[in-house]
Protein backbone atom coordinates (compact mmCIF):
# COMPACT_ATOMS: atom_id res chain seq x y z
CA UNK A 1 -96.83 99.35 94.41
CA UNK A 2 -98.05 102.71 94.19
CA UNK A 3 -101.42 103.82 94.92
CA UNK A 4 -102.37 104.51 91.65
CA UNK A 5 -101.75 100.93 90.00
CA UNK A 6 -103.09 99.44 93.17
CA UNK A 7 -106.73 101.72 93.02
CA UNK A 8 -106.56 100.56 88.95
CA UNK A 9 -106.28 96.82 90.00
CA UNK A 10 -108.78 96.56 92.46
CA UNK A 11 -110.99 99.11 89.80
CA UNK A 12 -110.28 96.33 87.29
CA UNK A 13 -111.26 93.11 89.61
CA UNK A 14 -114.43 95.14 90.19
CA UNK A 15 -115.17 94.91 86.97
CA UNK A 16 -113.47 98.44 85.22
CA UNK A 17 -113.02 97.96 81.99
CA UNK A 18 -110.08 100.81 81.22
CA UNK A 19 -106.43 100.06 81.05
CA UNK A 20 -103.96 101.63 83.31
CA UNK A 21 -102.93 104.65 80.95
CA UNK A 22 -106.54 105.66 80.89
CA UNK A 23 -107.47 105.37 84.16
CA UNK A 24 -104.51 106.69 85.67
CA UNK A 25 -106.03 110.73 84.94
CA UNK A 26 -109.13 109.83 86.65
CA UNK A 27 -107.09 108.96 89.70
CA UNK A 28 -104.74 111.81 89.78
CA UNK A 29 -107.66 113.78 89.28
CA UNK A 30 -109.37 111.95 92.48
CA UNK A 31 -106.10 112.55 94.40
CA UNK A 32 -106.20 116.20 94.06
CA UNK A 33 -110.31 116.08 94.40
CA UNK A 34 -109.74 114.55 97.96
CA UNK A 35 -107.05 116.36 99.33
CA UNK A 36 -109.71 119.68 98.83
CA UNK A 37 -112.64 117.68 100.80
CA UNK A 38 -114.11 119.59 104.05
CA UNK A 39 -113.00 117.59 107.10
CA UNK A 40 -110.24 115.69 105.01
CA UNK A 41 -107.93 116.25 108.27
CA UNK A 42 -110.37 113.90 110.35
CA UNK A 43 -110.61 110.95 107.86
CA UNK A 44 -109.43 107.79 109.02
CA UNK A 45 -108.38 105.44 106.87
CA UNK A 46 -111.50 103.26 105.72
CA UNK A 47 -113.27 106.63 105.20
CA UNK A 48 -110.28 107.88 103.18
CA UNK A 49 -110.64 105.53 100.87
CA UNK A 50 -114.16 105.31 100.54
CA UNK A 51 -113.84 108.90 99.73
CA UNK A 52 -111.46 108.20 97.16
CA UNK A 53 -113.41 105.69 95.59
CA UNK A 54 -116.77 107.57 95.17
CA UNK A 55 -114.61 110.78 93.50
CA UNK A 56 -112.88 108.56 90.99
CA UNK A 57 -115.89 106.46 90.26
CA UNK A 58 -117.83 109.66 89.53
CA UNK A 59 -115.27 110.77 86.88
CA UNK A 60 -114.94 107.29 85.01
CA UNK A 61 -116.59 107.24 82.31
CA UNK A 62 -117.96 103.70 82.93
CA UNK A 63 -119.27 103.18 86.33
CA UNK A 64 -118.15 100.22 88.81
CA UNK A 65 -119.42 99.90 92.44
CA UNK A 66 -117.75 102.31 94.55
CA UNK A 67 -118.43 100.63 97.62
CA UNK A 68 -117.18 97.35 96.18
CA UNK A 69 -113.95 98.95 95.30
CA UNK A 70 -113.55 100.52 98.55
CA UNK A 71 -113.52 97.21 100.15
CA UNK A 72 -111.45 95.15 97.67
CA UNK A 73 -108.51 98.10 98.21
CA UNK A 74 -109.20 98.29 102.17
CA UNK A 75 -108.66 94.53 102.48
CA UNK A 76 -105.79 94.36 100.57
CA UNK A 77 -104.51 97.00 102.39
CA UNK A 78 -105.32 95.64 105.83
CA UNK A 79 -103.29 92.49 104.67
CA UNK A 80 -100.18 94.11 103.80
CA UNK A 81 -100.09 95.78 107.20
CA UNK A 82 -100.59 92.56 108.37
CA UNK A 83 -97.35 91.29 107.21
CA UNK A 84 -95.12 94.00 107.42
CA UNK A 85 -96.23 95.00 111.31
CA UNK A 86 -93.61 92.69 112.81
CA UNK A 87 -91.00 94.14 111.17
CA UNK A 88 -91.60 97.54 112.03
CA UNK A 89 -92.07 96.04 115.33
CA UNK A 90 -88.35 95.26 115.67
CA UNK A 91 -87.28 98.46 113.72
CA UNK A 92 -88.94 100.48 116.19
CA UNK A 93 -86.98 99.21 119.32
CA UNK A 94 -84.54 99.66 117.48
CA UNK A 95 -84.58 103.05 115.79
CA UNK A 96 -86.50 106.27 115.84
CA UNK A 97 -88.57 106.07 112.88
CA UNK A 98 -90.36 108.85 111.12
CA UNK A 99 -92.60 109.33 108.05
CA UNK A 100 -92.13 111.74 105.70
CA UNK A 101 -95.18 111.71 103.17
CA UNK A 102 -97.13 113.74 100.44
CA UNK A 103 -100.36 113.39 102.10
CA UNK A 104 -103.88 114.85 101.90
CA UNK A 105 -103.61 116.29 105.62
CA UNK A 106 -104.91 113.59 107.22
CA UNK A 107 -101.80 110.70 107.86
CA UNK A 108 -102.13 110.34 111.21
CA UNK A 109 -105.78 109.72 111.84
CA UNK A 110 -104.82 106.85 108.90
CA UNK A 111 -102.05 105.71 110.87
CA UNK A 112 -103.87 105.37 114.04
CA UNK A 113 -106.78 103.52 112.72
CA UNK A 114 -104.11 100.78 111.27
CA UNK A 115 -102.28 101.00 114.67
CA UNK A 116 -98.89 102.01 113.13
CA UNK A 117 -98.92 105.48 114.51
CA UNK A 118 -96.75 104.51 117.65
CA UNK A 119 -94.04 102.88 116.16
CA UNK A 120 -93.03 106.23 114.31
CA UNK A 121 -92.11 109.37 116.79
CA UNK A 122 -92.68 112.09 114.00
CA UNK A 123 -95.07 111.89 111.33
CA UNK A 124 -94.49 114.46 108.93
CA UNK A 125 -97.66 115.29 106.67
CA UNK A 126 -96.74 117.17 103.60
CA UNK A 127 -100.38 119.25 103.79
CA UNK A 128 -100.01 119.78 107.83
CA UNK A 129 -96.11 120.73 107.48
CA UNK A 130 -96.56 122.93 104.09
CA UNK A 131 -93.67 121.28 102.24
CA UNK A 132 -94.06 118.26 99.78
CA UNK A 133 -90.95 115.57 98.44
CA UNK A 134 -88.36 116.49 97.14
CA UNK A 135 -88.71 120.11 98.94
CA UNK A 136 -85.49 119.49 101.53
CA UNK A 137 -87.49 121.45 104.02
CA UNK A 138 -89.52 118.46 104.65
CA UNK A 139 -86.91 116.24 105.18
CA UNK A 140 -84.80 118.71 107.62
CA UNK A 141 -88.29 119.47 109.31
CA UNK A 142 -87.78 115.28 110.22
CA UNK A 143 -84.67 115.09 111.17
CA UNK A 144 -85.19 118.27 113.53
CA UNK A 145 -88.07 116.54 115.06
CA UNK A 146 -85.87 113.11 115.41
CA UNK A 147 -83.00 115.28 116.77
CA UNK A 148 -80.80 113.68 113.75
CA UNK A 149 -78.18 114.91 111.77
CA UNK A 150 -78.37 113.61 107.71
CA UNK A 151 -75.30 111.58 107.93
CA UNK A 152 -77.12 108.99 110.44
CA UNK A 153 -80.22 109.00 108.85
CA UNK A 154 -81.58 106.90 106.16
CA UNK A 155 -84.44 107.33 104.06
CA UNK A 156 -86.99 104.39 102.97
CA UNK A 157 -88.66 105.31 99.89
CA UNK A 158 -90.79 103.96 96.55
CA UNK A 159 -91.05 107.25 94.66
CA UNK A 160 -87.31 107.67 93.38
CA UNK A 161 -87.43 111.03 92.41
CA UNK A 162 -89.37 112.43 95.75
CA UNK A 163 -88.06 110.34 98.24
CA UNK A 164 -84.20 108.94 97.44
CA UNK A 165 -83.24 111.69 95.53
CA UNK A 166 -84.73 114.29 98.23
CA UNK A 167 -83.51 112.98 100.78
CA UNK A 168 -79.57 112.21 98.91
CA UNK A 169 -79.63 115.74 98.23
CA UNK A 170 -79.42 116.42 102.48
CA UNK A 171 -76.47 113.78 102.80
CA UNK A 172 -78.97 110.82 103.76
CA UNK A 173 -78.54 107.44 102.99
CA UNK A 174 -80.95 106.02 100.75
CA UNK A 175 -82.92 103.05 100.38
CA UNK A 176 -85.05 102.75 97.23
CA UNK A 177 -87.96 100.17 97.98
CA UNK A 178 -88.72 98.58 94.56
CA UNK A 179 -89.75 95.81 92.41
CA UNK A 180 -86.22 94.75 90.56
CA UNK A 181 -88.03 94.97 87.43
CA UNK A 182 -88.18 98.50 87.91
CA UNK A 183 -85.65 101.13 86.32
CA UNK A 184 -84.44 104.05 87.41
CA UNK A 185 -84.29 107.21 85.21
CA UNK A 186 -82.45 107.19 83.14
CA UNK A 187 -78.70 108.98 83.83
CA UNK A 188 -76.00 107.74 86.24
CA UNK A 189 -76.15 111.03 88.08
CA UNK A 190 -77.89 109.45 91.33
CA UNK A 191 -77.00 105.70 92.82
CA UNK A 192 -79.19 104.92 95.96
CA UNK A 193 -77.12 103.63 99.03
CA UNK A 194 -79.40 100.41 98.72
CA UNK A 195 -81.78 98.82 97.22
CA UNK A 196 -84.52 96.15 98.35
CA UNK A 197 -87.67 94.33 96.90
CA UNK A 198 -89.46 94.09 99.96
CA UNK A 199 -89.81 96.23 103.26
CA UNK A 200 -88.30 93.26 105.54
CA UNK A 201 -85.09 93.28 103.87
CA UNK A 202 -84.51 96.87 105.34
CA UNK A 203 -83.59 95.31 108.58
CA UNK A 204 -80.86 93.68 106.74
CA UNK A 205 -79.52 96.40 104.93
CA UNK A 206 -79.45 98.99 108.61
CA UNK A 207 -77.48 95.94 109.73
């Protein structure tokens, strides 16, 4: 789930009364309000959020606790990491792994506070590197840094147009990460390698 729909549903549990269309310009608008905040670089990732949450609670225009919303999407975070850390656990003995995000500048400091900054040998920051998904120079920045060629990489991904068809563009393999109700846009012109409904199933698919 993207972060959007997953800031809307904890906004909503908290008692937020607007439906996803609505909302969703208040967090885009957030997004772009906390990637300009002094000191972003240095925010872990409990501060991050609760960064997050006071910007878009200031521009709804009915107010929930910020501080309650904070915690709701913190938690749920926490527990997703929770599962998933024993399966990058085995990928990483396996494989040098990499990130490759649009990010606010301050990825790693998140990644450390979670503690899955050392299974990943490059972590590459769209506002620290200069280039954002689909840009190729992003994803050739990675592989560089992994000392990979295209053809044995793969990339993991959510956001089909940024990440699979980026990264297909460079001769990567592609795995799109996604409910099955989801669709792809539409055409026929782009068919990712794989495809998988949850992040374990990756181990079967590099398999």
């Amino acid at each position: 789930m993207h972060w959007s729909p997953r800031f809307h549903a904890a906004y909503r549990a908290v008692g937020g009364g607007l439906e996803f269309a609505a909302f969703d310009s208040f967090f885009k608008a957030s997004d772009e309000a906390l990637a300009r905040l002094p000191g972003i670089r240095t925010l872990g990732f409990r501060a991050a959020i609760e960064a997050q949450a006071r910007l878009v609670v200031g521009l709804l225009p009915d107010r929930v606790d910020a501080g309650a919303l904070a915690r709701r999407l913190h938690a749920d975070a926490l527990a997703i990491v929770t599962r998933n850390l024993p399966v990058l656990e085995r990928l990483a003995r396996r494989y040098r792994l990499g990130v490759v995000s649009n990010f606010t500048g301050n990825l790693r400091p998140c990644l450390e506070e979670l503690g899955l900054a050392r299974f990943f040998a490059v972590l590459s920051d769209s506002a620290v590197v200069g280039w954002s998904k689909p840009d190729p120079r992003i994803f050739v920045h990675t592989l560089h840094a992994l000392q990979v060629v295209p053809q044995h990489a793969w990339m993991v991904g959510d956001n089909f147009e940024a990440d699979i068809r980026g990264a297909a563009a460079l001769g990567i393999s592609t795995c799109w990460l996604a409910p099955s109700d989801r669709t792809a846009p539409a055409g026929k012109d782009l068919v990712p390698t794989a495809r998988i409904n949850r992040l374990p199933d990756i181990e079967r698919v590099l398999a």
